[in-house]
C-alpha atoms as a PDB file:
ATOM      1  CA  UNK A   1      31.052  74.463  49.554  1.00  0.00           C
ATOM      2  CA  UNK A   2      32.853  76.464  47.000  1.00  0.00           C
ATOM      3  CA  UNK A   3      31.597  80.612  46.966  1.00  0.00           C
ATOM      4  CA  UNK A   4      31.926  82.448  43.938  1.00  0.00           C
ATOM      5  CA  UNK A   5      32.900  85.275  43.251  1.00  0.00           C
ATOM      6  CA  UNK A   6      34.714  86.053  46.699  1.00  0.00           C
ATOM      7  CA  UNK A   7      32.205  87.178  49.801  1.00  0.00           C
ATOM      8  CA  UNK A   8      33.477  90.439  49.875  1.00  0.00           C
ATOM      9  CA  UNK A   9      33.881  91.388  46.192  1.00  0.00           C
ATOM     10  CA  UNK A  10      31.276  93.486  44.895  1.00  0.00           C
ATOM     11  CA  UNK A  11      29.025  92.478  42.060  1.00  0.00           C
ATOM     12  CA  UNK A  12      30.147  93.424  38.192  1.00  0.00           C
ATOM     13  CA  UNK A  13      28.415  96.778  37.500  1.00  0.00           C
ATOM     14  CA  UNK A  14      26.381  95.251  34.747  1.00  0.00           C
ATOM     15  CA  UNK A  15      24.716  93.045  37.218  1.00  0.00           C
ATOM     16  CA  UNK A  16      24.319  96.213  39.441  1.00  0.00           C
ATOM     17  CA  UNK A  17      22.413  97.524  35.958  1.00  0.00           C
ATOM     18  CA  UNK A  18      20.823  94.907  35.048  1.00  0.00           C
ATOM     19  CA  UNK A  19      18.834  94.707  38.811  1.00  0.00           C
ATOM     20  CA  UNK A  20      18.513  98.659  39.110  1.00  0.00           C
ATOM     21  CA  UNK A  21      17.045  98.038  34.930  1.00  0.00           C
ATOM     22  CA  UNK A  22      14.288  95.609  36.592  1.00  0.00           C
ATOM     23  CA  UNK A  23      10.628  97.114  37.361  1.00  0.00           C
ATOM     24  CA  UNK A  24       8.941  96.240  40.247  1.00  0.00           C
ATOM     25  CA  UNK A  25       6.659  93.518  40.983  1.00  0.00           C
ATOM     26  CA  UNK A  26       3.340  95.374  40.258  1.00  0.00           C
ATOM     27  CA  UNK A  27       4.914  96.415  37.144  1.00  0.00           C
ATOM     28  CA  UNK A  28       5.686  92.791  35.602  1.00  0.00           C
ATOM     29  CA  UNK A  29       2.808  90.236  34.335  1.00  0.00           C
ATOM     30  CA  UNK A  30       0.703  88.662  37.321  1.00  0.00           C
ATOM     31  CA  UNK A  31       0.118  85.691  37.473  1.00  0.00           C
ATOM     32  CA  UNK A  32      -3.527  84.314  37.460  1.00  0.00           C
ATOM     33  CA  UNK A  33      -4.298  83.623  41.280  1.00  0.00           C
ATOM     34  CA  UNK A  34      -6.614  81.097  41.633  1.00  0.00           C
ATOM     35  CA  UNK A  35      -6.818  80.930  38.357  1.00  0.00           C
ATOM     36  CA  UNK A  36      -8.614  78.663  35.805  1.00  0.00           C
ATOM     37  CA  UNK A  37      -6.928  76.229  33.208  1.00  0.00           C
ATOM     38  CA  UNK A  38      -7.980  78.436  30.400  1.00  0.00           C
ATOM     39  CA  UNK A  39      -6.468  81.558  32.419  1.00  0.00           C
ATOM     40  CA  UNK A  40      -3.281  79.796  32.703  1.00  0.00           C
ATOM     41  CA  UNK A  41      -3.206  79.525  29.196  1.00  0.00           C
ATOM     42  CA  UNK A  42      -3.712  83.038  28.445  1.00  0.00           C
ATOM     43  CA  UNK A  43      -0.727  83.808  31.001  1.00  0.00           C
ATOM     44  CA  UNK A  44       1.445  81.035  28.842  1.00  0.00           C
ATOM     45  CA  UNK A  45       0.168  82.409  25.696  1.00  0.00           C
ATOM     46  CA  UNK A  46       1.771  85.833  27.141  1.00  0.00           C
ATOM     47  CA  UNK A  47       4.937  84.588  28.211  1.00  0.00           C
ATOM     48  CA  UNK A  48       5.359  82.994  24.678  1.00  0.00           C
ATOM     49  CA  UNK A  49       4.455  86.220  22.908  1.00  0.00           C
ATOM     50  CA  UNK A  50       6.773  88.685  25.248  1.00  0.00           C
ATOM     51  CA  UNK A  51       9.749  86.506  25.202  1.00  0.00           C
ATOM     52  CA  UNK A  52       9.766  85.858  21.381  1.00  0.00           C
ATOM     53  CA  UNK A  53      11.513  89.079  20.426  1.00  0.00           C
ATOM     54  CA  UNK A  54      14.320  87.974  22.886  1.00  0.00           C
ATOM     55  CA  UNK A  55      14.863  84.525  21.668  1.00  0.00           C
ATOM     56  CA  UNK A  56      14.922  86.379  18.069  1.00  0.00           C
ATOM     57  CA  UNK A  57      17.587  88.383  19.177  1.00  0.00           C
ATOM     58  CA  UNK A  58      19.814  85.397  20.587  1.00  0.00           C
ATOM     59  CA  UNK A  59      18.855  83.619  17.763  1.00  0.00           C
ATOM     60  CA  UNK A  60      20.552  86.423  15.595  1.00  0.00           C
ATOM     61  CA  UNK A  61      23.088  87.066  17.977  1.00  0.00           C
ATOM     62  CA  UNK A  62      24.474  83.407  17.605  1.00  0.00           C
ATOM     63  CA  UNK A  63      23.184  81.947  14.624  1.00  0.00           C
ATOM     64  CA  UNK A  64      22.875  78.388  16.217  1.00  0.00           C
ATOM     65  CA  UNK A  65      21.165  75.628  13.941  1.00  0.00           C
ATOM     66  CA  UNK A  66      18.373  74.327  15.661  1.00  0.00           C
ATOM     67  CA  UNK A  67      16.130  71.480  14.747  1.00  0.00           C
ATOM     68  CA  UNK A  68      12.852  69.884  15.972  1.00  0.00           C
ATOM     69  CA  UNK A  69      12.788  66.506  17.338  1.00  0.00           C
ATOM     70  CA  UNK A  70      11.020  64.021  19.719  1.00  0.00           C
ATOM     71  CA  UNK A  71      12.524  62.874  23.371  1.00  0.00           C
ATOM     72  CA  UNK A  72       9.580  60.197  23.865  1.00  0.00           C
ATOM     73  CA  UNK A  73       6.306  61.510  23.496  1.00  0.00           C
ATOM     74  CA  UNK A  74       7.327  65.194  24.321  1.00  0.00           C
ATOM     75  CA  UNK A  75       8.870  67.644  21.300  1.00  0.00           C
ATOM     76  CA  UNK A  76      12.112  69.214  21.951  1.00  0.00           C
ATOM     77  CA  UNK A  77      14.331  71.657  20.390  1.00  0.00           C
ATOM     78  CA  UNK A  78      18.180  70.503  19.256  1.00  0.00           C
ATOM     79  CA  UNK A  79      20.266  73.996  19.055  1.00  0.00           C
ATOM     80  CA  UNK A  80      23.357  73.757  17.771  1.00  0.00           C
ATOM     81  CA  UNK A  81      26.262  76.579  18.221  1.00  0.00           C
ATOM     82  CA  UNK A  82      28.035  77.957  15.454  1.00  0.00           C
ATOM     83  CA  UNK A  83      31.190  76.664  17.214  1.00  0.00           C
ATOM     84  CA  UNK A  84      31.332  72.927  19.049  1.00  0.00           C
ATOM     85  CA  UNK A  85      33.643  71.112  20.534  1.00  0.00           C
ATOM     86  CA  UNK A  86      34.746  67.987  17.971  1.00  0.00           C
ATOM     87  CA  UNK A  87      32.444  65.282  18.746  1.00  0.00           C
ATOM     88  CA  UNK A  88      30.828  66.964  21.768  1.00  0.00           C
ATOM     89  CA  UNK A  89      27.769  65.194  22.476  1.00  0.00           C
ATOM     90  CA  UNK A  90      24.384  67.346  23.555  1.00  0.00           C
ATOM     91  CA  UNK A  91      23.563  68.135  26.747  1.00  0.00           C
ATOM     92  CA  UNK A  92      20.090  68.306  28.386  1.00  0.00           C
ATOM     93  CA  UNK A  93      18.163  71.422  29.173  1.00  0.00           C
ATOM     94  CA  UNK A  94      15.150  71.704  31.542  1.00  0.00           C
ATOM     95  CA  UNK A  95      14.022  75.246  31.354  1.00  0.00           C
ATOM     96  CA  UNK A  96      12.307  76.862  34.391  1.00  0.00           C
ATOM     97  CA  UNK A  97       8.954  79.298  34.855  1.00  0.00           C
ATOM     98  CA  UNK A  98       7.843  77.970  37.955  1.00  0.00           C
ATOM     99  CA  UNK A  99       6.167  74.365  36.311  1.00  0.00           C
ATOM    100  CA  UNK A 100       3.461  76.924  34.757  1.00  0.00           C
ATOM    101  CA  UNK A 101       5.259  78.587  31.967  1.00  0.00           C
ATOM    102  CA  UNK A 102       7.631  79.197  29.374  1.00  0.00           C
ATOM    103  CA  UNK A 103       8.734  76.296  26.634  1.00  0.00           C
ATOM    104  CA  UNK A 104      11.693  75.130  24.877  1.00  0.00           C
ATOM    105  CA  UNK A 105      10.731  77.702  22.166  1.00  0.00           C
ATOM    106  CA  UNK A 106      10.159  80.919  24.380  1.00  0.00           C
ATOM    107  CA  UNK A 107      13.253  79.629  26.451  1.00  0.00           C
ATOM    108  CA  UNK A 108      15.507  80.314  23.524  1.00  0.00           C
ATOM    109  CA  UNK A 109      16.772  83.432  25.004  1.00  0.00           C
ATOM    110  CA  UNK A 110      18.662  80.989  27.747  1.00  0.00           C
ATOM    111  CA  UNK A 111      19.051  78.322  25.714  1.00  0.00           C
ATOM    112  CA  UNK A 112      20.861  79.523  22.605  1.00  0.00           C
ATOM    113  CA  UNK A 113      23.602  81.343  24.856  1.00  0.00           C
ATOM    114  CA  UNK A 114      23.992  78.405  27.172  1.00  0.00           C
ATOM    115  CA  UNK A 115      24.985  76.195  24.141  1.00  0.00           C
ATOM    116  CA  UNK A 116      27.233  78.602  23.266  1.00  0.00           C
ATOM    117  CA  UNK A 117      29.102  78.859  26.151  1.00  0.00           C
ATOM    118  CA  UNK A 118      28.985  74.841  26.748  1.00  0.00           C
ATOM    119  CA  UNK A 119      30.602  74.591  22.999  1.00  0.00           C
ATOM    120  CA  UNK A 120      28.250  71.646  22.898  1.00  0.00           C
ATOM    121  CA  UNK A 121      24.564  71.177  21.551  1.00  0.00           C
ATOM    122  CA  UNK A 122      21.831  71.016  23.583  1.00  0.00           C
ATOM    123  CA  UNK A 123      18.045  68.934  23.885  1.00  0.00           C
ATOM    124  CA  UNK A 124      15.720  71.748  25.241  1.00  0.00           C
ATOM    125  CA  UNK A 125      12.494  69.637  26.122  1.00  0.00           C
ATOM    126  CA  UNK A 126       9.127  70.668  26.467  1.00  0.00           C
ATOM    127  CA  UNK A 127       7.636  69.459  29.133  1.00  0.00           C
ATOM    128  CA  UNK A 128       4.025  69.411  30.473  1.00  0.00           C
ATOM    129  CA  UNK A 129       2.962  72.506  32.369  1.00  0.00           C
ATOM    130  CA  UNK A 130       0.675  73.136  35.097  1.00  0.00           C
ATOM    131  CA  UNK A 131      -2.273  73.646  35.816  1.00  0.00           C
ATOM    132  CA  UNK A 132      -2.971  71.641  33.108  1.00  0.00           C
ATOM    133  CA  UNK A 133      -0.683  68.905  33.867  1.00  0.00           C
ATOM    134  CA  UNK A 134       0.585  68.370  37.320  1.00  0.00           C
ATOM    135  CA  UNK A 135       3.315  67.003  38.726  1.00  0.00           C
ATOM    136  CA  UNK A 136       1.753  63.359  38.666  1.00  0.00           C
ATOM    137  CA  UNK A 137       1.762  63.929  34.891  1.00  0.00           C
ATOM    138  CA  UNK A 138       4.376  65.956  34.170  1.00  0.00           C
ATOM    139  CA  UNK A 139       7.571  63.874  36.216  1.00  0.00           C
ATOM    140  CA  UNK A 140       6.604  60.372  34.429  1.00  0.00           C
ATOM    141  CA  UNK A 141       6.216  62.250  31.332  1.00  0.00           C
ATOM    142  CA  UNK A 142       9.584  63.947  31.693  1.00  0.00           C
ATOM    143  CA  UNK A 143      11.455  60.734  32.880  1.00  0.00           C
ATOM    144  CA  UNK A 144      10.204  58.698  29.771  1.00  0.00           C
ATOM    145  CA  UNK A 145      11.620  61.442  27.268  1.00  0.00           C
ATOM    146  CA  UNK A 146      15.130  61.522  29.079  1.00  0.00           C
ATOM    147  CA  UNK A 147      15.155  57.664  29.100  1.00  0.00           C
ATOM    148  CA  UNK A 148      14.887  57.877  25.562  1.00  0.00           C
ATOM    149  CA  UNK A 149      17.337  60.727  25.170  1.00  0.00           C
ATOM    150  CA  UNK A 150      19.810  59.171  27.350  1.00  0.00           C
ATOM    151  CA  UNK A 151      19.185  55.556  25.373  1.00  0.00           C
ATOM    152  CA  UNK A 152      20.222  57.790  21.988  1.00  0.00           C
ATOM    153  CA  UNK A 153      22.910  60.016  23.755  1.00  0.00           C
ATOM    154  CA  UNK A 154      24.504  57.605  26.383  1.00  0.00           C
ATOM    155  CA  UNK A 155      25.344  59.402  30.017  1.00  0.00           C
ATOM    156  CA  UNK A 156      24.190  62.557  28.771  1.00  0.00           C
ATOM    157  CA  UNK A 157      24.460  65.710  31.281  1.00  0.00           C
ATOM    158  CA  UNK A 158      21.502  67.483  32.449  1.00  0.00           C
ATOM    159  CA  UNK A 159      21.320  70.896  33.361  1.00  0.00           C
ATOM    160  CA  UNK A 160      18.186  72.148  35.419  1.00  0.00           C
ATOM    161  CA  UNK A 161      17.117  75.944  36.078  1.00  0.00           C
ATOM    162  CA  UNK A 162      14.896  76.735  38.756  1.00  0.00           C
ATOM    163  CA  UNK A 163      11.760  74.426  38.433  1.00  0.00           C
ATOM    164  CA  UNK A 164      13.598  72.618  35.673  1.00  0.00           C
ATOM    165  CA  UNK A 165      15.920  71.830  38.256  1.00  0.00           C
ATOM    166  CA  UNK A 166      13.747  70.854  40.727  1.00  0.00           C
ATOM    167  CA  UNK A 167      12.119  68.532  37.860  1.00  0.00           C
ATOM    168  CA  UNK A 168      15.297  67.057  36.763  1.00  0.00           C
ATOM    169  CA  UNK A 169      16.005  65.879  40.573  1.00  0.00           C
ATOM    170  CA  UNK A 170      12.586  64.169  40.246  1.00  0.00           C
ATOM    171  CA  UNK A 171      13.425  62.412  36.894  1.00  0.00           C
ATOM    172  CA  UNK A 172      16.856  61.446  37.692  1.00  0.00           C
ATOM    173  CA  UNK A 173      16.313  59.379  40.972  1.00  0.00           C
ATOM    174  CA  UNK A 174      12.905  57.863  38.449  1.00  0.00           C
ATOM    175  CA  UNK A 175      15.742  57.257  35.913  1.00  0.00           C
ATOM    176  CA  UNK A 176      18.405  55.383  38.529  1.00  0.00           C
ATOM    177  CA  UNK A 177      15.344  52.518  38.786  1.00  0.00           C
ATOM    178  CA  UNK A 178      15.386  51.995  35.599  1.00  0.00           C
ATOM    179  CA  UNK A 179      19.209  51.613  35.042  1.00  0.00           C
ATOM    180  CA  UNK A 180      19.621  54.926  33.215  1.00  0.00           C
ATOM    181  CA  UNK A 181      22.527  57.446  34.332  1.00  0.00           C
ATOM    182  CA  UNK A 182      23.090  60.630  33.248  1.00  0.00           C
ATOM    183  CA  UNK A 183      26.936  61.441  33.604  1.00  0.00           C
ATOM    184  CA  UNK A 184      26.252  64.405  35.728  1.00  0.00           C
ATOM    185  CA  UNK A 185      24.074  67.204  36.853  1.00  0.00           C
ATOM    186  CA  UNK A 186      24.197  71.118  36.867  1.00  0.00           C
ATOM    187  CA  UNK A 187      21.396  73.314  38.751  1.00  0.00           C
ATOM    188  CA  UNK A 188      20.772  76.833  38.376  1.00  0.00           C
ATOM    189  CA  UNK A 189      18.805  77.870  41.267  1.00  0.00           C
ATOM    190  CA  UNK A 190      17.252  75.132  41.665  1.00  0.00           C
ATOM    191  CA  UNK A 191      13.653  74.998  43.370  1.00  0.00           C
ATOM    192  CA  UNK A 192      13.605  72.037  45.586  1.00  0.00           C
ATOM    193  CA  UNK A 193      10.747  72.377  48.082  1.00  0.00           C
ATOM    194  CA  UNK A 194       7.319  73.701  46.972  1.00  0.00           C
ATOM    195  CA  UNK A 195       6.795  74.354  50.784  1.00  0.00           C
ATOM    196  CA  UNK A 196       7.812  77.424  52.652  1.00  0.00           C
ATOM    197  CA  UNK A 197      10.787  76.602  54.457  1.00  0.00           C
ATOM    198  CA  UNK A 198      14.422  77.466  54.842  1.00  0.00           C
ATOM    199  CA  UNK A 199      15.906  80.357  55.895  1.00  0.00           C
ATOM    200  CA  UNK A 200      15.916  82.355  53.139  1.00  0.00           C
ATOM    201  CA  UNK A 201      12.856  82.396  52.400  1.00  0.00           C
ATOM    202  CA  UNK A 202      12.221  85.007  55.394  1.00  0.00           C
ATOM    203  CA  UNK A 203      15.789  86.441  55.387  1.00  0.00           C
ATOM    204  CA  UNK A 204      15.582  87.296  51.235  1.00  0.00           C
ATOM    205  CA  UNK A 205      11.987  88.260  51.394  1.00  0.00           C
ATOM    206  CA  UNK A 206      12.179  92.041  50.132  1.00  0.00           C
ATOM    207  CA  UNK A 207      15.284  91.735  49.094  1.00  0.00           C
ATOM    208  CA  UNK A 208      15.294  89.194  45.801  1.00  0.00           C
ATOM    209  CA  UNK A 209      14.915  91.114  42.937  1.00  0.00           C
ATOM    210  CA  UNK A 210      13.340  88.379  40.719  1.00  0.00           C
ATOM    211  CA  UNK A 211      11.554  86.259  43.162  1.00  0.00           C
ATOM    212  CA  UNK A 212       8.539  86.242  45.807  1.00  0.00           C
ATOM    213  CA  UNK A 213       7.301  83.281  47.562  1.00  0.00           C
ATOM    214  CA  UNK A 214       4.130  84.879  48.140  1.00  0.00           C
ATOM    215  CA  UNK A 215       2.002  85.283  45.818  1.00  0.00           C
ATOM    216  CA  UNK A 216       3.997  84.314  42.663  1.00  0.00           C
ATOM    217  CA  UNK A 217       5.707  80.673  43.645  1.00  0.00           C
ATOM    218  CA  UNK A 218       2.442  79.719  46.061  1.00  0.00           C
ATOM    219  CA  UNK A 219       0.400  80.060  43.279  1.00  0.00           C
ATOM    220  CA  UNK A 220       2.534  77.713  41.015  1.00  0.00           C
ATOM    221  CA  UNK A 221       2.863  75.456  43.657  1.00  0.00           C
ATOM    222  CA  UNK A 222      -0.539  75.267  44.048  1.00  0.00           C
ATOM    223  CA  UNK A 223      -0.982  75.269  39.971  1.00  0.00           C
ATOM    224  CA  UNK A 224       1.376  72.214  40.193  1.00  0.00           C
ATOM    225  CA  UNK A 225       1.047  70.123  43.274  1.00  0.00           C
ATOM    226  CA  UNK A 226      -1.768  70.970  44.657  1.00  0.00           C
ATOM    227  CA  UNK A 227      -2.304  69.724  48.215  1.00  0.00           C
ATOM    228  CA  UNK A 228       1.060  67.582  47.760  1.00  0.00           C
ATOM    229  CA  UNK A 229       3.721  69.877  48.485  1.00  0.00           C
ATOM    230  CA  UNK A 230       5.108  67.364  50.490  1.00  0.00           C
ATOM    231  CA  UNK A 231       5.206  64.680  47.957  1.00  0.00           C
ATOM    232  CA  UNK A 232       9.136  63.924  47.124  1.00  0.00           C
ATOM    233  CA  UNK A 233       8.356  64.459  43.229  1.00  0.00           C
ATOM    234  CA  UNK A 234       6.946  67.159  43.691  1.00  0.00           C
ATOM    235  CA  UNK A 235       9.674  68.545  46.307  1.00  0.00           C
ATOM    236  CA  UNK A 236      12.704  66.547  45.324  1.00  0.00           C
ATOM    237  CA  UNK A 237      14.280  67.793  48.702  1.00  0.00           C
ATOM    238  CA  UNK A 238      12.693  65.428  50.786  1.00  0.00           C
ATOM    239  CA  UNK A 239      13.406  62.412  48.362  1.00  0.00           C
ATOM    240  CA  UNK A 240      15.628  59.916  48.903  1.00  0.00           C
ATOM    241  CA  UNK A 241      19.096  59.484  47.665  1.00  0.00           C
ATOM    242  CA  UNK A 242      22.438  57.836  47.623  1.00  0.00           C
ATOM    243  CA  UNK A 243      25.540  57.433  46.294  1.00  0.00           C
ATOM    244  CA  UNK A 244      24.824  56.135  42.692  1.00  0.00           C
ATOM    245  CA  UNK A 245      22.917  59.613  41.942  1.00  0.00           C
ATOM    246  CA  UNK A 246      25.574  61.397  39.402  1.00  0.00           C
ATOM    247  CA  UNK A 247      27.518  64.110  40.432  1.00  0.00           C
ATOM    248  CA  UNK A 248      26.088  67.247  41.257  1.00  0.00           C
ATOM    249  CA  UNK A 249      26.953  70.920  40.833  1.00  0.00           C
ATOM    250  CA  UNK A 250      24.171  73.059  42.092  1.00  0.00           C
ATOM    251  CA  UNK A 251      24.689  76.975  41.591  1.00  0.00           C
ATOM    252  CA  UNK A 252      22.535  79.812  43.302  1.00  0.00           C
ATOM    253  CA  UNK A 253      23.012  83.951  44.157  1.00  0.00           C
ATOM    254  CA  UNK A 254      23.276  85.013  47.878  1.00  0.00           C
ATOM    255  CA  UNK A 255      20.418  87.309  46.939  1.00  0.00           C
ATOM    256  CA  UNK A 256      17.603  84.574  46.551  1.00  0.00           C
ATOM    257  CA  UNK A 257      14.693  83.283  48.415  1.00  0.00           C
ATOM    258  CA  UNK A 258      15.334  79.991  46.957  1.00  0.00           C
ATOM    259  CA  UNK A 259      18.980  79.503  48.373  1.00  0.00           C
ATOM    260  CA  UNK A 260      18.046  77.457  51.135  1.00  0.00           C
ATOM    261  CA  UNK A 261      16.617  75.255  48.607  1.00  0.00           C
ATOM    262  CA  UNK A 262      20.443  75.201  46.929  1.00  0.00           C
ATOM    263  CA  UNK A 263      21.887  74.583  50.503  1.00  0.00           C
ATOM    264  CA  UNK A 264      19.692  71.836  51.973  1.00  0.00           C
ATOM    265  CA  UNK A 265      19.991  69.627  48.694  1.00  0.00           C
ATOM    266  CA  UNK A 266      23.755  69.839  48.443  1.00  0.00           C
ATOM    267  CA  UNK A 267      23.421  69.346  52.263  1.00  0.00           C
ATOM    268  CA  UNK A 268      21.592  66.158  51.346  1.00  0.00           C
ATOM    269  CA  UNK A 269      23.399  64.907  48.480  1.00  0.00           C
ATOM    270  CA  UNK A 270      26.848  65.250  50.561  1.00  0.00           C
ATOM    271  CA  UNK A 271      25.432  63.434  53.565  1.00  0.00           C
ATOM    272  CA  UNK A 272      24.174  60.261  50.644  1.00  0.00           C
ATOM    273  CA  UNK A 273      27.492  60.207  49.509  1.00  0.00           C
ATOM    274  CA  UNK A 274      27.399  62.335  46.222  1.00  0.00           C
ATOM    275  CA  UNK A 275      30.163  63.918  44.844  1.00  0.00           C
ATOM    276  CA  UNK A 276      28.106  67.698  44.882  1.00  0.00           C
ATOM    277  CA  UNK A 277      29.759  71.339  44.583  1.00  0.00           C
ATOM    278  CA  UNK A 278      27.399  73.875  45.846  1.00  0.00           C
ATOM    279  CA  UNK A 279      28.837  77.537  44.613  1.00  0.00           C
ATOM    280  CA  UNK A 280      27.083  80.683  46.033  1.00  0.00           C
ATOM    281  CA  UNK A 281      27.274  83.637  44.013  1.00  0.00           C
ATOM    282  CA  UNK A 282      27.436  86.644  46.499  1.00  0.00           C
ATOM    283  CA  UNK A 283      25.247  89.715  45.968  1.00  0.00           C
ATOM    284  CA  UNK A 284      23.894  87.302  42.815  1.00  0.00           C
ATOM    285  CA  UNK A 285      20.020  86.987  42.068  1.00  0.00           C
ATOM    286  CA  UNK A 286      17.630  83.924  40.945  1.00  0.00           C
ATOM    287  CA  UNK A 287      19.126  82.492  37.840  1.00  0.00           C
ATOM    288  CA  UNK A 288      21.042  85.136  36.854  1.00  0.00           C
ATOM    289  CA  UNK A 289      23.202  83.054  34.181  1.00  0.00           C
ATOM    290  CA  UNK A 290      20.213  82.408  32.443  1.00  0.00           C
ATOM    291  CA  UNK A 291      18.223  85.163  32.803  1.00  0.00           C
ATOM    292  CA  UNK A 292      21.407  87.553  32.226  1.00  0.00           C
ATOM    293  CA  UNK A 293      24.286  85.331  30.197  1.00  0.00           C
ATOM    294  CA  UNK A 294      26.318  88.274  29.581  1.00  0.00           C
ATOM    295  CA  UNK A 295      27.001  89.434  32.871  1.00  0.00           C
ATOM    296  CA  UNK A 296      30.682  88.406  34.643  1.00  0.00           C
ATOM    297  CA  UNK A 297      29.390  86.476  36.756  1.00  0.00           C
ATOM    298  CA  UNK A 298      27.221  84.328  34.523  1.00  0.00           C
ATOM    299  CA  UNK A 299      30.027  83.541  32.568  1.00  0.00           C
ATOM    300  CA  UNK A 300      31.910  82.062  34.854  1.00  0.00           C
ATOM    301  CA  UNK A 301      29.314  80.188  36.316  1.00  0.00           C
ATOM    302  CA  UNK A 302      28.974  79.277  32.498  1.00  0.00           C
ATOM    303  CA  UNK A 303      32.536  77.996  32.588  1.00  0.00           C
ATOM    304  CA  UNK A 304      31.879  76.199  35.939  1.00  0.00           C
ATOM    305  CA  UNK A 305      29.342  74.057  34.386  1.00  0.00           C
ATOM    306  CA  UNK A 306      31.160  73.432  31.037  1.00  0.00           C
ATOM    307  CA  UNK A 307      34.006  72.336  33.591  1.00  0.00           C
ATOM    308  CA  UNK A 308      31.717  70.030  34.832  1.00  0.00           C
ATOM    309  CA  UNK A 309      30.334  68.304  31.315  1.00  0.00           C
ATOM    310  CA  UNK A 310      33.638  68.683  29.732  1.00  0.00           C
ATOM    311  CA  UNK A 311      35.653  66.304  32.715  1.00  0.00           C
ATOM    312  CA  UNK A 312      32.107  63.827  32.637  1.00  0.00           C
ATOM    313  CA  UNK A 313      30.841  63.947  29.352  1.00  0.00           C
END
């Protein structure tokens, strides 16, 4: 296990801003609690409309070239940084929002820096979302578009975040069966069991800044497995693996309730025989170098995974 920054540096004063910046719970969007389809959809319809001036701004910021295509039978979004490696190939990008919201449009905002800071395109793919679509739906949809993507882009990486990463676990050991291999994978925070277990999900409570269990990840849960939390799609933790998955870096803040979910994979993969690097972030929140690319630490997480596509890919 590889910690980064050191366990007893503090953390950069802009992240120290950017979590004092942050309102509290009762202050953000709620989600719908037991809600309908068509009140998930309002919720989505919100997400898209709040997040738009901030995927403006990156877009501005950058000036990527971005494009429309197809992976399979889902539409995806091709961005393109200003500056690329020669030849670099495109990476993957599953976006999170808890399997209920956000798309590769209103994900932009992580997206557009990421690419940057890869110096390499990237796919951003729109997957199904629940409650409309759950997980039975939304994994086989998911693996066909990356076998096609990876048929067009041989052993392309794939980089998760959150319940994109937990959904890119899923696909990937679907993938192996069918004699496709990505050349590696990157998590952000990944969230790997839809139950609530581990450690820090009682140790963090209170104390993550971005992140409850209760209500906010039950009800997704619930939105996208409901009464099958313990399926292994659905919580790639308890799936099966071995030593033909790809290699694995799976990053995470100290600060999370979802760290345990970082731990017990790379736990996991190590024990299969996978070449994974787990690095903790100390004092670092939920998917802080997506949610926050210009802080320290995100950018050398940034470089971490770039490390990672750059000696694969």
């Amino acid at each position: 296990m590889q910690k980064s920054p050191d366990k007893t540096a503090q953390i950069s004063k802009e992240a120290q801003h950017f979590i004092q910046s942050l309102p509290p719970f009762t202050e953000r969007p709620q989600l719908p609690r037991n809600g309908t389809v068509e009140a998930w959809r309002n919720f989505q319809e919100l997400v898209e409309e709040r997040t738009a001036p901030t995927c403006e701004n990156a877009r501005q910021t950058y000036m990527p070239t971005i494009c429309e295509m197809h992976a399979g039978q889902l539409k995806a979004l091709l961005i393109a940084p200003q500056t690329s490696s020669q030849h670099a190939a495109p990476a993957i990008y599953i976006h999170g929002g808890g399997y209920t919201s956000y798309s590769a449009s209103s994900s932009l905002f992580a997206a557009i820096p990421l690419a940057a800071a890869l110096s390499r395109p990237l796919i951003s793919i729109n997957y199904p979302l629940a409650p409309q679509f759950t997980f039975r739906d939304t994994v086989p949809a998911t693996t066909a578009a990356l076998a096609d993507l990876l048929q067009r882009f041989s052993g392309a990486g794939i980089i998760g975040e959150s319940a994109g990463g937990g959904l890119a676990l899923s696909v990937v050991n679907r993938l192996l069966h069918q004699n496709l291999r990505p050349c590696c994978l990157a998590l952000i925070s990944p969230w790997t069991d839809l139950c609530d277990r581990g450690e820090s999900r009682r140790s963090m409570a209170g104390l993550d800044p971005i992140l409850q269990y209760e209500p906010e990840l039950l009800d997704c849960a619930e939105a996208y497995a409901p009464g099958a939390f313990d399926d292994p799609n659905a919580s790639p933790v308890l799936a099966s693996y071995d030593d033909a998955f790809p290699p694995s870096l799976i990053q995470c803040g100290s600060r999370e309730v979802l760290l345990s979910d970082s731990e017990r994979l790379h736990r996991k993969l190590k024990a299969a025989g996978v070449t994974s690097t787990l690095e903790v972030f100390d004092g670092m929140f939920h998917s802080f170098p997506i949610l926050a690319a210009d802080l320290p630490e995100s950018k050398q997480a940034m470089r971490s995974i770039k490390a990672l596509l750059d000696l694969y890919y």
